[in-house]
PDB file of N, CA and C in Angstrom:
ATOM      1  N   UNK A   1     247.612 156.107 166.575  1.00  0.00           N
ATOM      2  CA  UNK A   1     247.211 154.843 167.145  1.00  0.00           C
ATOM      3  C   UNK A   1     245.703 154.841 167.338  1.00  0.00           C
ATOM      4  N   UNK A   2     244.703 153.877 166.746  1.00  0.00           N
ATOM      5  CA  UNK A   2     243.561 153.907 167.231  1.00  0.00           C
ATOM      6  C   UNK A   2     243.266 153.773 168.504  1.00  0.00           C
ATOM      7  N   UNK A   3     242.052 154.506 168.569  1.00  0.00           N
ATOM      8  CA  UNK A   3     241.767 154.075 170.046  1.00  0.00           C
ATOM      9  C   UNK A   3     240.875 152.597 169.979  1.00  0.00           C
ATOM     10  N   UNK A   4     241.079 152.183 171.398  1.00  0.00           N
ATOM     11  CA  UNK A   4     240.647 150.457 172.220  1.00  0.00           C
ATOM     12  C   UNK A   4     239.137 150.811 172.372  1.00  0.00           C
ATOM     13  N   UNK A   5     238.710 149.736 171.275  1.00  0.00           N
ATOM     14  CA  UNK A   5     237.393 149.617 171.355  1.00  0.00           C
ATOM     15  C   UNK A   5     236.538 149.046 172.772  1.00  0.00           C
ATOM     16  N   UNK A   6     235.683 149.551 173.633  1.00  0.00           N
ATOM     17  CA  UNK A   6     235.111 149.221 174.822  1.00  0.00           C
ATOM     18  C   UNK A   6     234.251 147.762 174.033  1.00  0.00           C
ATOM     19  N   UNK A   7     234.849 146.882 174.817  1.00  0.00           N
ATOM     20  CA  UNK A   7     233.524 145.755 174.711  1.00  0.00           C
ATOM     21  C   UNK A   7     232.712 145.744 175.599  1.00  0.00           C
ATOM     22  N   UNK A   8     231.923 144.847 175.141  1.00  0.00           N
ATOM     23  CA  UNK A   8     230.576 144.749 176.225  1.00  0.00           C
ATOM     24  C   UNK A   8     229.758 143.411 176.394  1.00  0.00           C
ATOM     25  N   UNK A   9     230.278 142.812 177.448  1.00  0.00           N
ATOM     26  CA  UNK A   9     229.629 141.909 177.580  1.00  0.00           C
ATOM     27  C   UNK A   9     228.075 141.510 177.044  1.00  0.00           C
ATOM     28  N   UNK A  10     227.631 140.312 176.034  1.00  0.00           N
ATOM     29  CA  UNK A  10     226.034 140.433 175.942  1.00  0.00           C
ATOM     30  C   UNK A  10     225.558 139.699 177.377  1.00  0.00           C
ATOM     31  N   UNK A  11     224.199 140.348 177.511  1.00  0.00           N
ATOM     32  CA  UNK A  11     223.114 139.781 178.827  1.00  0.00           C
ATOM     33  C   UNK A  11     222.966 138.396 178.415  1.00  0.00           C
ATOM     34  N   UNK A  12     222.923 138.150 179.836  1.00  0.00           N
ATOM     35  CA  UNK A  12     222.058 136.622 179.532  1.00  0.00           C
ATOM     36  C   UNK A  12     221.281 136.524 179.282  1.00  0.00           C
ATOM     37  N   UNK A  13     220.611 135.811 178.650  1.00  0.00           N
ATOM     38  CA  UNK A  13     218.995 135.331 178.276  1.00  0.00           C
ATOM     39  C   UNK A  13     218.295 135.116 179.137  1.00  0.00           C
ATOM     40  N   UNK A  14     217.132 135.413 179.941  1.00  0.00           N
ATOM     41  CA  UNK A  14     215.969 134.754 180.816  1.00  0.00           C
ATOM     42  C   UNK A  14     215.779 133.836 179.980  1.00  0.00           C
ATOM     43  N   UNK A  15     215.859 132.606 180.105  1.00  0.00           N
ATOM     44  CA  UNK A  15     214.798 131.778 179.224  1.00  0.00           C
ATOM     45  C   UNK A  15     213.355 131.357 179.603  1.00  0.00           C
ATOM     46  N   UNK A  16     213.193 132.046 181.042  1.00  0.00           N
ATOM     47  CA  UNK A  16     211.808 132.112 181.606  1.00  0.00           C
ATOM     48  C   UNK A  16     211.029 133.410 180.826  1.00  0.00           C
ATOM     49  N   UNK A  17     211.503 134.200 180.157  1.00  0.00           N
ATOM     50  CA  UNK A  17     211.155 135.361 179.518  1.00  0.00           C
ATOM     51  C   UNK A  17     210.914 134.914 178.331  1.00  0.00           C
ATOM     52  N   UNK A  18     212.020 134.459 177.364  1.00  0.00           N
ATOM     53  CA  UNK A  18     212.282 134.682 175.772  1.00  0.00           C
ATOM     54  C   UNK A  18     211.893 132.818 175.761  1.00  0.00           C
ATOM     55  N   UNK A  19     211.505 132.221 176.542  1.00  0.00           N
ATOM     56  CA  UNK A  19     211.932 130.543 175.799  1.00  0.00           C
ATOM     57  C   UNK A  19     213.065 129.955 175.691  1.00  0.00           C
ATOM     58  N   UNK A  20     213.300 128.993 175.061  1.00  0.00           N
ATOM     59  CA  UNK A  20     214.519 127.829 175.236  1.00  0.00           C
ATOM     60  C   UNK A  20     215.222 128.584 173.288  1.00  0.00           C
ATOM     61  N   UNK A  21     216.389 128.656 173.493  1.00  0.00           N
ATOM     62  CA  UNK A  21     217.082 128.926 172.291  1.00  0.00           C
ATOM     63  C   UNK A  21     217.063 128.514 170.913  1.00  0.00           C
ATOM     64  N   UNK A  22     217.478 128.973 170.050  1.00  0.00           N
ATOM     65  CA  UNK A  22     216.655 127.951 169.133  1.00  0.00           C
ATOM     66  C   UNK A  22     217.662 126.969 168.667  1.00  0.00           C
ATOM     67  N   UNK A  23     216.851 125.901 168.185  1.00  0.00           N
ATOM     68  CA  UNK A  23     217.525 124.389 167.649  1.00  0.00           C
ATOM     69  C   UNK A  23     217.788 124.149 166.443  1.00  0.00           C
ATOM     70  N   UNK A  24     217.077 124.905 165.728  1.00  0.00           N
ATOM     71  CA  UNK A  24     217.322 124.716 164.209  1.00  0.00           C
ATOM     72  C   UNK A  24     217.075 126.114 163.927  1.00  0.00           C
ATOM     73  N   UNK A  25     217.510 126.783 162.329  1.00  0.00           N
ATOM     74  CA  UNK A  25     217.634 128.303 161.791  1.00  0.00           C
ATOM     75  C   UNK A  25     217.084 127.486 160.218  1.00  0.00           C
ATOM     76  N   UNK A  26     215.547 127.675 159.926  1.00  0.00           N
ATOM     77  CA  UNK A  26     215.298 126.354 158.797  1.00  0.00           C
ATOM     78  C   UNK A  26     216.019 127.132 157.454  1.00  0.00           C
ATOM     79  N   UNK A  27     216.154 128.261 157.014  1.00  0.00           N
ATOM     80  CA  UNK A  27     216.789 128.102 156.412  1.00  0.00           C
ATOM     81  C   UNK A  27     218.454 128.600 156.392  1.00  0.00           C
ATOM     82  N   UNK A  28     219.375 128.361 155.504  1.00  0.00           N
ATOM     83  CA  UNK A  28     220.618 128.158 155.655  1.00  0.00           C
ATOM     84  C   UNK A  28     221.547 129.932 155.082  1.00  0.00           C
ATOM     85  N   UNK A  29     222.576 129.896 155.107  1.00  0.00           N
ATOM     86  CA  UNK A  29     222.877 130.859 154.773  1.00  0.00           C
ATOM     87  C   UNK A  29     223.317 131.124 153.126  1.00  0.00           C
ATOM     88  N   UNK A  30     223.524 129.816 152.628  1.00  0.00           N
ATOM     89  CA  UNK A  30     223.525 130.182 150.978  1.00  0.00           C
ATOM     90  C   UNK A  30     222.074 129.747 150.582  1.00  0.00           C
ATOM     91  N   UNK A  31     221.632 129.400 151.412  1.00  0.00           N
ATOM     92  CA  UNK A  31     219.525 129.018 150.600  1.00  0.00           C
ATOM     93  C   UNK A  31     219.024 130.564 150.793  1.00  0.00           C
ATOM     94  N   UNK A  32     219.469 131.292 151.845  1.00  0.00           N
ATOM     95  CA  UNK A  32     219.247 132.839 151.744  1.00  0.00           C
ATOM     96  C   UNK A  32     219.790 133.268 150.872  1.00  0.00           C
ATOM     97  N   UNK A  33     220.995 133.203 150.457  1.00  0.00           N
ATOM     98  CA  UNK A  33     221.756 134.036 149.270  1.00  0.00           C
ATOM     99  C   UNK A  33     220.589 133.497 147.883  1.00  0.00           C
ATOM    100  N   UNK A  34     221.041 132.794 147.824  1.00  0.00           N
ATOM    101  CA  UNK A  34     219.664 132.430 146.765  1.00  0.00           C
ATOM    102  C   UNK A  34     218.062 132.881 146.656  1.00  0.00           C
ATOM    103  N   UNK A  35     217.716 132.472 147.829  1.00  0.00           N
ATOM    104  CA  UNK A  35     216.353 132.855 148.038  1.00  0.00           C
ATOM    105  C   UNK A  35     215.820 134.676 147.940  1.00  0.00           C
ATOM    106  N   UNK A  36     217.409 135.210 148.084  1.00  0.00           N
ATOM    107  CA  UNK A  36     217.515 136.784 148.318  1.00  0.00           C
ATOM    108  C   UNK A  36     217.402 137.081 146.350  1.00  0.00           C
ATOM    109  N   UNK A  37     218.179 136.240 145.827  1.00  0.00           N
ATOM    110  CA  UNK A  37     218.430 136.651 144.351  1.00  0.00           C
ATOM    111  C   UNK A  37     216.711 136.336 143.480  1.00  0.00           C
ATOM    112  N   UNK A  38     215.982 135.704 143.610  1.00  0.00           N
ATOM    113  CA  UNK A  38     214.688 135.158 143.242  1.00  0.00           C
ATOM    114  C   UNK A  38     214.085 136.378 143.813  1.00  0.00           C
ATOM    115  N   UNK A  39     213.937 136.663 144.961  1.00  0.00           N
ATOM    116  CA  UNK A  39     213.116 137.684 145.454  1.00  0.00           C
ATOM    117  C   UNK A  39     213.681 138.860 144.866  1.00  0.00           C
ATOM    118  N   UNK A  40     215.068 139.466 144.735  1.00  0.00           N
ATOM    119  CA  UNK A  40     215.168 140.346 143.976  1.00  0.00           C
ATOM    120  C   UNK A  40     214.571 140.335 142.713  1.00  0.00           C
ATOM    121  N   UNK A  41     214.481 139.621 141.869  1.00  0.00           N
ATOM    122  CA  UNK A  41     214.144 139.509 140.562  1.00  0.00           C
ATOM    123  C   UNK A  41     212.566 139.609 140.622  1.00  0.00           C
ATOM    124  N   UNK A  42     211.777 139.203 141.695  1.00  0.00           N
ATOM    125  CA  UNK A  42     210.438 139.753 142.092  1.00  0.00           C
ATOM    126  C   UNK A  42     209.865 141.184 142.330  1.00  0.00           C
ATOM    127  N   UNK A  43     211.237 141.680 142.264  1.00  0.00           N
ATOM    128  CA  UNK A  43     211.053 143.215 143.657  1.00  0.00           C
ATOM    129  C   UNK A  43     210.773 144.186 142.673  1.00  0.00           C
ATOM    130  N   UNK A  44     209.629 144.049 141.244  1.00  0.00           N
ATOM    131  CA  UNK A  44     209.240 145.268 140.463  1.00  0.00           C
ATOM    132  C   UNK A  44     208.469 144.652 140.256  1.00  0.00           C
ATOM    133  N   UNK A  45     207.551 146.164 140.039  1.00  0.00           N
ATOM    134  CA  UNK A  45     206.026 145.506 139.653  1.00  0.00           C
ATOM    135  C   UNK A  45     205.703 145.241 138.239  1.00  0.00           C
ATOM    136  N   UNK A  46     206.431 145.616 137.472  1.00  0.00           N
ATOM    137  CA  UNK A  46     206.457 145.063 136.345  1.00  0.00           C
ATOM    138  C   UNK A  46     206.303 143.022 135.965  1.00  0.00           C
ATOM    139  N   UNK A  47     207.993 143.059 136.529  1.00  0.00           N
ATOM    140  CA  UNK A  47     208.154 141.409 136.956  1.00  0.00           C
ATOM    141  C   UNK A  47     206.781 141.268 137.581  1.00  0.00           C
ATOM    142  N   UNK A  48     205.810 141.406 138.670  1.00  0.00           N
ATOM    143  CA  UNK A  48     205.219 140.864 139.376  1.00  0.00           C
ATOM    144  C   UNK A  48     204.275 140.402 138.581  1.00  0.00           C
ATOM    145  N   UNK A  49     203.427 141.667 137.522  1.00  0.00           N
ATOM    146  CA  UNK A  49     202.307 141.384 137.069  1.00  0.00           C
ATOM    147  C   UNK A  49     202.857 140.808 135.461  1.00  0.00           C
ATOM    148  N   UNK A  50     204.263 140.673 135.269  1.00  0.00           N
ATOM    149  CA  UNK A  50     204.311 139.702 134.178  1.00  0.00           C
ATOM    150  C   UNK A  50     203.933 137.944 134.715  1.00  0.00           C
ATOM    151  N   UNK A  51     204.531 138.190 135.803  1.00  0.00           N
ATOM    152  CA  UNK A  51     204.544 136.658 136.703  1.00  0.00           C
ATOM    153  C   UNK A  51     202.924 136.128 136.527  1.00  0.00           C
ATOM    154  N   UNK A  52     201.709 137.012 137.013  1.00  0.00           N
ATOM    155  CA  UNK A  52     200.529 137.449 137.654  1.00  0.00           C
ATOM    156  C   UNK A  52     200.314 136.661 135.876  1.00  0.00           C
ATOM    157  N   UNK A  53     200.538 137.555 135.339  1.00  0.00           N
ATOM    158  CA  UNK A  53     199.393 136.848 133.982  1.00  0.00           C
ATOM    159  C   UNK A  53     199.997 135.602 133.381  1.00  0.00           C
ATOM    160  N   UNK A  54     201.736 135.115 133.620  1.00  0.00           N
ATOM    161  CA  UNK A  54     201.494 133.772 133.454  1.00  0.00           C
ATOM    162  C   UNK A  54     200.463 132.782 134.055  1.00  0.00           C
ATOM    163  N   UNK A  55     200.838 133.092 135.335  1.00  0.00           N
ATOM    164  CA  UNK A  55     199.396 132.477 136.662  1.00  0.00           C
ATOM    165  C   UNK A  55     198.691 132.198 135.770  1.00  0.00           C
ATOM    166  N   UNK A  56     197.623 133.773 134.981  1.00  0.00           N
ATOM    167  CA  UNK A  56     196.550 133.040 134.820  1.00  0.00           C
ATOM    168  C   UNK A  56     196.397 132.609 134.016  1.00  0.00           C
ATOM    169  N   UNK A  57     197.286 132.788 132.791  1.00  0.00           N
ATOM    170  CA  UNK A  57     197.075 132.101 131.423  1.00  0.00           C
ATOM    171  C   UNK A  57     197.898 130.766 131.444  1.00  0.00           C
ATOM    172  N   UNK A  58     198.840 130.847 131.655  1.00  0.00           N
ATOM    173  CA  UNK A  58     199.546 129.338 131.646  1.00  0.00           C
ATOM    174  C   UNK A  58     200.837 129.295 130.767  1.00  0.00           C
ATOM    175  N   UNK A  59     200.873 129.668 129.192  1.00  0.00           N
ATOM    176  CA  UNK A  59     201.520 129.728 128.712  1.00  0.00           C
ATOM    177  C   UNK A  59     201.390 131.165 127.740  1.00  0.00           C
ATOM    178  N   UNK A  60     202.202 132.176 127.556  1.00  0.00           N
ATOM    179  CA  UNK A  60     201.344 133.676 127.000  1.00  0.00           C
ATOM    180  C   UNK A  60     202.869 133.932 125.810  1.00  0.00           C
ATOM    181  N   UNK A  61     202.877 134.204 124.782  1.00  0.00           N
ATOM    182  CA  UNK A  61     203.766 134.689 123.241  1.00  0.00           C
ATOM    183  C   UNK A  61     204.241 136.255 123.798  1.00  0.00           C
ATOM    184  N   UNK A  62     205.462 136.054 123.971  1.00  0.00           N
ATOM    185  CA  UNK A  62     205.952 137.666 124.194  1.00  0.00           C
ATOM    186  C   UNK A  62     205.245 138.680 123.316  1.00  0.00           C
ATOM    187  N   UNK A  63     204.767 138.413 121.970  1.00  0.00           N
ATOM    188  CA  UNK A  63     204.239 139.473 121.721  1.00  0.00           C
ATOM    189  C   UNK A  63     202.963 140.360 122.305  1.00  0.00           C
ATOM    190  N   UNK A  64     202.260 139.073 122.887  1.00  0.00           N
ATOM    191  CA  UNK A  64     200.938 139.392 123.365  1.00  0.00           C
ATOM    192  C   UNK A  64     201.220 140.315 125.700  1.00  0.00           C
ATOM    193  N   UNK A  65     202.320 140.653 125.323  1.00  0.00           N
ATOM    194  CA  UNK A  65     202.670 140.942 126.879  1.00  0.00           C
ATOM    195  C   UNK A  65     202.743 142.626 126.625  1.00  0.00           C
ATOM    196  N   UNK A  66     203.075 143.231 125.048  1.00  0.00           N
ATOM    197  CA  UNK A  66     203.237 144.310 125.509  1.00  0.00           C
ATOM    198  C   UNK A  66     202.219 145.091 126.011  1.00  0.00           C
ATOM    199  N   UNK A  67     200.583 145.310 125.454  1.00  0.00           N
ATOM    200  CA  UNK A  67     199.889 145.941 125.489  1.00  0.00           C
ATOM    201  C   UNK A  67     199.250 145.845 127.087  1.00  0.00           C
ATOM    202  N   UNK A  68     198.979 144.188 127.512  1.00  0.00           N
ATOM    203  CA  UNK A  68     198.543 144.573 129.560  1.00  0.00           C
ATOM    204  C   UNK A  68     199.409 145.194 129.888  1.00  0.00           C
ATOM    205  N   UNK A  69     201.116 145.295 129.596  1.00  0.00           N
ATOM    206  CA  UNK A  69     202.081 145.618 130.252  1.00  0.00           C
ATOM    207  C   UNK A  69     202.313 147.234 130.175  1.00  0.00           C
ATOM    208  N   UNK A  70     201.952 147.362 129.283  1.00  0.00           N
ATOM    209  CA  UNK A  70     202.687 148.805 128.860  1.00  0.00           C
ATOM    210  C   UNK A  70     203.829 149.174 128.684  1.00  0.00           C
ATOM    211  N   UNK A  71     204.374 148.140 128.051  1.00  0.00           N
ATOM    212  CA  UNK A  71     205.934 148.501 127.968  1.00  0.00           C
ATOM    213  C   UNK A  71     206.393 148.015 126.589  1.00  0.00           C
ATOM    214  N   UNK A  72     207.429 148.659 125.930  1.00  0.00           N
ATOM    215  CA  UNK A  72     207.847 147.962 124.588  1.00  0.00           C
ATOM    216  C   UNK A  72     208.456 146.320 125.045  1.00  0.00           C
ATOM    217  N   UNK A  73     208.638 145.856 123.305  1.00  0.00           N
ATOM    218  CA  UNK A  73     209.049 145.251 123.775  1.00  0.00           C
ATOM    219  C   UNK A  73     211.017 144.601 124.161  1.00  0.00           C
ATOM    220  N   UNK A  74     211.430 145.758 123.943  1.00  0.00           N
ATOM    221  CA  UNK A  74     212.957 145.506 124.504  1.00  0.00           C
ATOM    222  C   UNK A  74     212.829 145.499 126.306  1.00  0.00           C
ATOM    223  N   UNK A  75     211.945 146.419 126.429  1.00  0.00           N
ATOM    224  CA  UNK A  75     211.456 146.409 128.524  1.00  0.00           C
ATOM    225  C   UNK A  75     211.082 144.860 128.373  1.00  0.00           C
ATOM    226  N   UNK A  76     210.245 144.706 127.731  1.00  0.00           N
ATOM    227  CA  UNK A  76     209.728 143.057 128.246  1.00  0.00           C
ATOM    228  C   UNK A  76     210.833 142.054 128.133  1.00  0.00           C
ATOM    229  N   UNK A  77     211.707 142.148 126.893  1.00  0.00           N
ATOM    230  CA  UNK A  77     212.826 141.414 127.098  1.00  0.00           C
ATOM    231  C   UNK A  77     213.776 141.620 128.477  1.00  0.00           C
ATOM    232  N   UNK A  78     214.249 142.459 128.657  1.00  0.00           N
ATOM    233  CA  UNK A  78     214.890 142.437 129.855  1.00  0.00           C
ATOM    234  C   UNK A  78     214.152 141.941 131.087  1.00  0.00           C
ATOM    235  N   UNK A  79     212.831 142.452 131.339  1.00  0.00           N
ATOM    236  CA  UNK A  79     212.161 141.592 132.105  1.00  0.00           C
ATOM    237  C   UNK A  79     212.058 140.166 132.704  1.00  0.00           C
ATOM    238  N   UNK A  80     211.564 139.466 130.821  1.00  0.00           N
ATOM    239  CA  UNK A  80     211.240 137.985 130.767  1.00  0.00           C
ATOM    240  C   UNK A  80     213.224 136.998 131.229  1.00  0.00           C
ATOM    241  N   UNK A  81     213.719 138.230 130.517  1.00  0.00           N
ATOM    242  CA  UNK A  81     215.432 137.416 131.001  1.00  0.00           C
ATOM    243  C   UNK A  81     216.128 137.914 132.545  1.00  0.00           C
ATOM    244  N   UNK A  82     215.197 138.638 132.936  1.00  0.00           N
ATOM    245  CA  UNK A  82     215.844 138.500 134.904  1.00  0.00           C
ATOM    246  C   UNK A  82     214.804 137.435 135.619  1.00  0.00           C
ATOM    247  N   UNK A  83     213.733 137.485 135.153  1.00  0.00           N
ATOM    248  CA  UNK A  83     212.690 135.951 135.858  1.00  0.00           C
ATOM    249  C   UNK A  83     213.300 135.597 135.274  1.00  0.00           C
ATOM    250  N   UNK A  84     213.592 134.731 133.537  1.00  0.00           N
ATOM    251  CA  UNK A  84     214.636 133.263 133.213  1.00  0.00           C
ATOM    252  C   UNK A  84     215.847 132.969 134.400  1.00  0.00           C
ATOM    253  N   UNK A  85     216.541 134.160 134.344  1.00  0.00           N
ATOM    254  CA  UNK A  85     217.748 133.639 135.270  1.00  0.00           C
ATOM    255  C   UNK A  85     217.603 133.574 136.454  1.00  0.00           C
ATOM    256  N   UNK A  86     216.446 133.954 136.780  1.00  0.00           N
ATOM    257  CA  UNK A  86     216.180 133.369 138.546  1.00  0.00           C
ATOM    258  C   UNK A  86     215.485 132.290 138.486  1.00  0.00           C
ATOM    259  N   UNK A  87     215.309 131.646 137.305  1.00  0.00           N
ATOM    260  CA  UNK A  87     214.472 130.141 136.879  1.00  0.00           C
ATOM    261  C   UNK A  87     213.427 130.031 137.587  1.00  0.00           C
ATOM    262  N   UNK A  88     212.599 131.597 137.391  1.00  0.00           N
ATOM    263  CA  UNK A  88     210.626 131.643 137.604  1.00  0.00           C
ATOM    264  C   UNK A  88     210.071 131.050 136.135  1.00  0.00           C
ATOM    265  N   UNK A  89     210.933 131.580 134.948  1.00  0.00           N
ATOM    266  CA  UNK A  89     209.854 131.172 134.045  1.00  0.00           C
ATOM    267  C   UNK A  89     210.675 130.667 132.954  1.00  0.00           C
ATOM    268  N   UNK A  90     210.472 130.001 131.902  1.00  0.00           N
ATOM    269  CA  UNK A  90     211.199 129.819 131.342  1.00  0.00           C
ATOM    270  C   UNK A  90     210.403 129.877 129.558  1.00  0.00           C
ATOM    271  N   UNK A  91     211.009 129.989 128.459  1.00  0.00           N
ATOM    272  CA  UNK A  91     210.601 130.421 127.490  1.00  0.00           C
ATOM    273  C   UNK A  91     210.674 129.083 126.186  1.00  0.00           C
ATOM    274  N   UNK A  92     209.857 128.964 125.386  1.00  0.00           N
ATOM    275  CA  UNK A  92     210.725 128.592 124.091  1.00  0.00           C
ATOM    276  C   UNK A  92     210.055 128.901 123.208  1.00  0.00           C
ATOM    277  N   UNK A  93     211.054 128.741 121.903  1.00  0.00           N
ATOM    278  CA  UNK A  93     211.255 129.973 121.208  1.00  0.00           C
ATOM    279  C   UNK A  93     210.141 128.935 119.776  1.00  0.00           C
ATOM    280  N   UNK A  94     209.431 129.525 119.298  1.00  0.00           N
ATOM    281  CA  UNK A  94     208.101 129.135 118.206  1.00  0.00           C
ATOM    282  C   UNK A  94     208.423 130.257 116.885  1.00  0.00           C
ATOM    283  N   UNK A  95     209.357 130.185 116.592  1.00  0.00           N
ATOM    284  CA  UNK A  95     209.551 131.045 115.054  1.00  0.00           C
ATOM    285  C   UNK A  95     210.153 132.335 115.698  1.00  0.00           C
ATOM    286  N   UNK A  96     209.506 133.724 115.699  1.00  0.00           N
ATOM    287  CA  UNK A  96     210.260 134.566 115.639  1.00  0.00           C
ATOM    288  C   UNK A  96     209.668 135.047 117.053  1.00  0.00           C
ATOM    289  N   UNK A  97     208.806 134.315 117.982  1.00  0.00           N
ATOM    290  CA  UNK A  97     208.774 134.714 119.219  1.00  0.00           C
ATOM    291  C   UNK A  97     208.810 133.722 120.380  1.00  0.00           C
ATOM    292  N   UNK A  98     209.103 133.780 121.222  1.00  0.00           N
ATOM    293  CA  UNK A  98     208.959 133.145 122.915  1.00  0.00           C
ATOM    294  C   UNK A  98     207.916 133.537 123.570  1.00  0.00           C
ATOM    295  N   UNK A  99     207.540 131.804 123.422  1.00  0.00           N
ATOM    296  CA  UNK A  99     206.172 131.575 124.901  1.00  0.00           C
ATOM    297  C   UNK A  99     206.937 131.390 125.805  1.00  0.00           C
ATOM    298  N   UNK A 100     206.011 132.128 126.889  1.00  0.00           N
ATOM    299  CA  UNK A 100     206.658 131.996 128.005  1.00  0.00           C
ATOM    300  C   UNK A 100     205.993 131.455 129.358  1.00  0.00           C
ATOM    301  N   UNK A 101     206.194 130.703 130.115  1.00  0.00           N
ATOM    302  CA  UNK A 101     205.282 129.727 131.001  1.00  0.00           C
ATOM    303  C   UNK A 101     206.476 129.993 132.405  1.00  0.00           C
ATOM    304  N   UNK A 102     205.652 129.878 133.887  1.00  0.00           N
ATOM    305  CA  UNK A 102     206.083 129.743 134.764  1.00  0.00           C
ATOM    306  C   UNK A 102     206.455 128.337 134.760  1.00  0.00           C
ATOM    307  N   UNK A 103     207.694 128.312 136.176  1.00  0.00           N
ATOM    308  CA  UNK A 103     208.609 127.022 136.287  1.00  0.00           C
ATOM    309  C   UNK A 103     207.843 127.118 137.912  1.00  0.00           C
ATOM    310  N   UNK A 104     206.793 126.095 137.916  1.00  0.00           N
ATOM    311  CA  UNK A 104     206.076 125.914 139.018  1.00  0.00           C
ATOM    312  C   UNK A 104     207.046 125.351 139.991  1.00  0.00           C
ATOM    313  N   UNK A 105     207.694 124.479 139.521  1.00  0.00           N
ATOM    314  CA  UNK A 105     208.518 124.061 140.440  1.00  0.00           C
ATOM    315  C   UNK A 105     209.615 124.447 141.364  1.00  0.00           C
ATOM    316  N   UNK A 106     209.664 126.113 140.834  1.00  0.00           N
ATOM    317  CA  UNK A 106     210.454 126.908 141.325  1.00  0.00           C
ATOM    318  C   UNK A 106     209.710 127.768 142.277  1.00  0.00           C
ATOM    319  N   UNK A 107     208.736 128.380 141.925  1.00  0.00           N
ATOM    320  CA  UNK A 107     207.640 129.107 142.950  1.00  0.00           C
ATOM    321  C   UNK A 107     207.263 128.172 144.124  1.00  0.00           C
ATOM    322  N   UNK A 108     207.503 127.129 144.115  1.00  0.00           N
ATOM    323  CA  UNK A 108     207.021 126.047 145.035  1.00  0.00           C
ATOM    324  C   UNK A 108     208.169 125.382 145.825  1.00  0.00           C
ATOM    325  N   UNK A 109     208.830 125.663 145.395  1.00  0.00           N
ATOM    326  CA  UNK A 109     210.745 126.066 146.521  1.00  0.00           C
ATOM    327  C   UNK A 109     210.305 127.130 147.238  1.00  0.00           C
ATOM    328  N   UNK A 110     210.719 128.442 146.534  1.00  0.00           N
ATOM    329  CA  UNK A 110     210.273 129.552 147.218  1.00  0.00           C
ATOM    330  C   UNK A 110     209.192 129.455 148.272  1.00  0.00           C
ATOM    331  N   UNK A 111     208.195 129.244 147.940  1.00  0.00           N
ATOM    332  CA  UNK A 111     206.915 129.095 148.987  1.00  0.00           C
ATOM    333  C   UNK A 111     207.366 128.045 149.995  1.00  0.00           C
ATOM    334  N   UNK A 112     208.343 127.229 149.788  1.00  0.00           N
ATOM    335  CA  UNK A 112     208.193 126.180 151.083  1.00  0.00           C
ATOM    336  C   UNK A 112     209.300 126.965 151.596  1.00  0.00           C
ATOM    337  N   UNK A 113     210.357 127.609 150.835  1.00  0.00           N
ATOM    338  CA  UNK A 113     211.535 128.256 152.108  1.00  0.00           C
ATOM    339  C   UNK A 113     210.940 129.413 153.228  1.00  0.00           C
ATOM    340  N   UNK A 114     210.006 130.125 152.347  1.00  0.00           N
ATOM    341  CA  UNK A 114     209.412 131.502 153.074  1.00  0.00           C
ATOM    342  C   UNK A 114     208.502 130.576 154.033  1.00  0.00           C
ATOM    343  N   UNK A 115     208.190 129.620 154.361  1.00  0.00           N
ATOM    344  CA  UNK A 115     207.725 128.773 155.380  1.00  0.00           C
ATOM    345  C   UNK A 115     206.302 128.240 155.234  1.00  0.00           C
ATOM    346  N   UNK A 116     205.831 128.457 153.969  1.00  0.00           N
ATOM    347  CA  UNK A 116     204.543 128.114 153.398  1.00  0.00           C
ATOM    348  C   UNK A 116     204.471 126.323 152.719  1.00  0.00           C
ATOM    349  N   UNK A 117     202.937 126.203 152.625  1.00  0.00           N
ATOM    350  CA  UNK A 117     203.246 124.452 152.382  1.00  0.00           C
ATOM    351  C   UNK A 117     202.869 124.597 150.781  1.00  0.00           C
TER     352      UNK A 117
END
């Protein structure tokens, strides 16, 4: 038979201490599940500074990514297709390679959920 877990009452709040409770939580719990999957797909520095030189170029030919990157290019493919599916960047395809351009409109979600304007 398990043993009876001890509960424990939680303390009350001072709200002369901590403030008045909160009224709103701005973002939601599946805009986190989401917002968690985008940021994963951020969370290498690889991804970061592929992101970094769309920034500055605008639109850049997968071929021209291996050499800043240092990576072949099957690494860059897997790369450029975990940003696609978190819809940071998106690609199209010009003969036998993909330009690839940030989806501003997606970095600019992100920035307003993380609480930025």
């Amino acid at each position: 038979m398990p043993a009876a877990r001890a509960t424990t009452a939680l303390p009350l709040i001072d709200e002369a201490l901590c403030g008045p409770p909160l009224t709103e939580v701005p973002l939601s719990e599946s805009d986190s599940v989401a917002l968690a999957a985008v940021l994963g797909a951020l969370a290498d520095p690889v991804r970061l500074r592929l992101i970094s030189i769309l920034a500055a170029q605008g639109e850049v030919c997968s071929c021209h990514l291996q050499q800043p990157l240092g990576k072949s290019q099957p690494t860059i493919s897997h790369h450029t297709r975990v940003l696609a599916q978190a819809g940071l960047i998106e690609g199209e395809k010009r003969g036998k390679w993909t330009w690839w351009r940030i989806v501003p409109q997606r970095l600019a979600s992100v920035r307003e959920a993380l609480g930025g304007s």
